[in-house]
Protein backbone atom coordinates (compact mmCIF):
# COMPACT_ATOMS: atom_id res chain seq x y z
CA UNK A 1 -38.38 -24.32 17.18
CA UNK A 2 -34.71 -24.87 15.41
CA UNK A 3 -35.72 -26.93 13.08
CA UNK A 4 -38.61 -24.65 11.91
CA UNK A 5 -35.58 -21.96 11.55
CA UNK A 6 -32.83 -24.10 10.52
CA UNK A 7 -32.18 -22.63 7.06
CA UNK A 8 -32.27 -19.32 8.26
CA UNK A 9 -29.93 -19.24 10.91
CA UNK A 10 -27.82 -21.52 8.80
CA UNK A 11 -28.22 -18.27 6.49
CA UNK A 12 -27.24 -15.94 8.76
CA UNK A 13 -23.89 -18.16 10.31
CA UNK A 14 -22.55 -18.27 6.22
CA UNK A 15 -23.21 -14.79 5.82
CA UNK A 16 -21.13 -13.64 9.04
CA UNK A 17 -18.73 -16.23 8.73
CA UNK A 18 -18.11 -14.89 4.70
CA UNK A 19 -18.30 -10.86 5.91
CA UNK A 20 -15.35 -12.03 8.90
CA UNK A 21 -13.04 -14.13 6.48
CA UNK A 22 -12.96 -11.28 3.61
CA UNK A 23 -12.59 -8.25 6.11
CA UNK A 24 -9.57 -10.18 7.27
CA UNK A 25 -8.55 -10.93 4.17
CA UNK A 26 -8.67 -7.18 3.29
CA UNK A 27 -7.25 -6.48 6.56
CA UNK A 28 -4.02 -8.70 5.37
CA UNK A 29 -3.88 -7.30 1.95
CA UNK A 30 -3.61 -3.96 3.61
CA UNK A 31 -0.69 -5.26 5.88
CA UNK A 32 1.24 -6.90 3.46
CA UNK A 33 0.96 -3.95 0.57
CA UNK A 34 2.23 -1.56 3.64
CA UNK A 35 5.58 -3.83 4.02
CA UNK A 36 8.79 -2.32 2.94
CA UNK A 37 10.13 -3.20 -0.72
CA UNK A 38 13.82 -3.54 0.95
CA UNK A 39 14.98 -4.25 4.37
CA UNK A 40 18.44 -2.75 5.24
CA UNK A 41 21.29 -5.31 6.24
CA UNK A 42 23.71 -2.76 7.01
CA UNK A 43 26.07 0.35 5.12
CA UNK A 44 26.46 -2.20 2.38
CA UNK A 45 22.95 -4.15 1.20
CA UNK A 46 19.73 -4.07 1.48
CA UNK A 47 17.31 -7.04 1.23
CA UNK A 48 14.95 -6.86 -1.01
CA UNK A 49 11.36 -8.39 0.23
CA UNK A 50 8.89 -7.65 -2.77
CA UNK A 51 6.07 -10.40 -3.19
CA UNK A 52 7.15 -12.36 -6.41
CA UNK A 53 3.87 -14.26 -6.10
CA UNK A 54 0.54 -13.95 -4.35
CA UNK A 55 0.27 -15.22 -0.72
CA UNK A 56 -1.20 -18.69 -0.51
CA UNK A 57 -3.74 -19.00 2.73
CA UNK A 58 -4.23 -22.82 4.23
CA UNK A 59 -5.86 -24.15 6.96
CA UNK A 60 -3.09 -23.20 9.31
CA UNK A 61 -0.45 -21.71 7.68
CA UNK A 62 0.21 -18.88 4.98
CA UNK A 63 3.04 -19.16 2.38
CA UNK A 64 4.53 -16.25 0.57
CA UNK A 65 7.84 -16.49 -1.33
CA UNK A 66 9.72 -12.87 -1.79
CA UNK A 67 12.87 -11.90 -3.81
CA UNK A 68 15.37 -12.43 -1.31
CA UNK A 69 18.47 -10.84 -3.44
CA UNK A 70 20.82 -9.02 -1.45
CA UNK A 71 21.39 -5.03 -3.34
CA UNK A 72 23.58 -2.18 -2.81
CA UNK A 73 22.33 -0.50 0.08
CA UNK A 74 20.66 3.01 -0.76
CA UNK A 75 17.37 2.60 1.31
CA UNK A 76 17.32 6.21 3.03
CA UNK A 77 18.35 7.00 6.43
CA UNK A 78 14.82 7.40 7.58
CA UNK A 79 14.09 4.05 6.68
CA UNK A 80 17.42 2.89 8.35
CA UNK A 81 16.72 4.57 11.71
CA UNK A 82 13.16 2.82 12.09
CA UNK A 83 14.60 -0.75 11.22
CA UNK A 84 17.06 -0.26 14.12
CA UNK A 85 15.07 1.19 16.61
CA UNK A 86 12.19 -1.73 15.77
CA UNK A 87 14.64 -4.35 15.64
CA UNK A 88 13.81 -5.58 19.38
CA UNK A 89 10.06 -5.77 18.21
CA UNK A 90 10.90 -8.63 16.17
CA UNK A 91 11.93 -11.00 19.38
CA UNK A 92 8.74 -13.34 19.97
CA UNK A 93 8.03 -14.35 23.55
CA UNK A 94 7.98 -17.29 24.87
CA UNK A 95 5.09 -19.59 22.86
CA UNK A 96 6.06 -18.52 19.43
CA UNK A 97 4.80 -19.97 16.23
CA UNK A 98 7.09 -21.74 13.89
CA UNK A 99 8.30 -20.14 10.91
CA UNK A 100 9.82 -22.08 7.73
CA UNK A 101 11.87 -20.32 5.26
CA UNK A 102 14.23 -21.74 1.83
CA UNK A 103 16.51 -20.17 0.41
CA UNK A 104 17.70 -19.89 -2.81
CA UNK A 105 21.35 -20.57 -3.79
CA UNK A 106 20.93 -17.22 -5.72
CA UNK A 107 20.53 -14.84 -2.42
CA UNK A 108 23.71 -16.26 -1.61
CA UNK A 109 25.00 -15.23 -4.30
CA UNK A 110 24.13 -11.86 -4.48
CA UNK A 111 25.61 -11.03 -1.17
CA UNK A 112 28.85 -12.85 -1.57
CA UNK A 113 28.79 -10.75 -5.07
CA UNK A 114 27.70 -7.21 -3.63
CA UNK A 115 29.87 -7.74 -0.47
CA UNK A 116 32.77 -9.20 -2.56
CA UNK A 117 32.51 -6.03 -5.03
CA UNK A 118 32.23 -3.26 -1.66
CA UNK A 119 35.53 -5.01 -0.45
CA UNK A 120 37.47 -4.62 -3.42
């Protein structure tokens, strides 16, 4: 009886498994267009976070690389009051997933350069 409908349920599996993977794919994009452009660090900087590349999905991970460069901080208050208020959403519990990040030499720069320039 399988065999006689092998192809089509074969058919079917592909289908639903291709519908699943590019409504969470969609689902993603939606996420990661929704994320703030800059993050603030305190009265002084912001962070900025914009995508400089598209995400890159594998087997078990997803890599993104975003600007990184510390700014002069002018993100609204608004924005300010959710970031503190939220910051305790950020904790992960107790079975957390890794996360990996590099840094470039020039985000350090930028903030020893913005907070340098705010001290003097």
């Amino acid at each position: 009886m399988v065999n006689a409908f092998k192809d089509q349920i074969g058919s079917s599996v592909e289908s639903t498994i291709a519908k699943k993977l590019t409504e969470g794919v969609s689902d993603l994009d939606s996420f990661l267009q929704s994320l703030p452009k800059e993050i603030p660090v305190d009265d002084n900087a912001d962070l900025n976070v914009t995508f400089t590349s598209d995400p890159i999905l594998r087997n078990s991970s997803i890599t993104f690389e975003i600007d990184g460069l510390f700014t002069k901080g002018e993100t609204n208050q608004v924005l300010k009051s959710f970031f503190k208020k939220s910051v305790s959403l950020v904790i992960c519990p107790g079975n957390s997933k890794m996360l990996g990040i590099s840094v470039d030499e020039a985000v350090f720069n930028s903030a020893a350069a913005l907070y340098y320039n705010v001290s003097s």
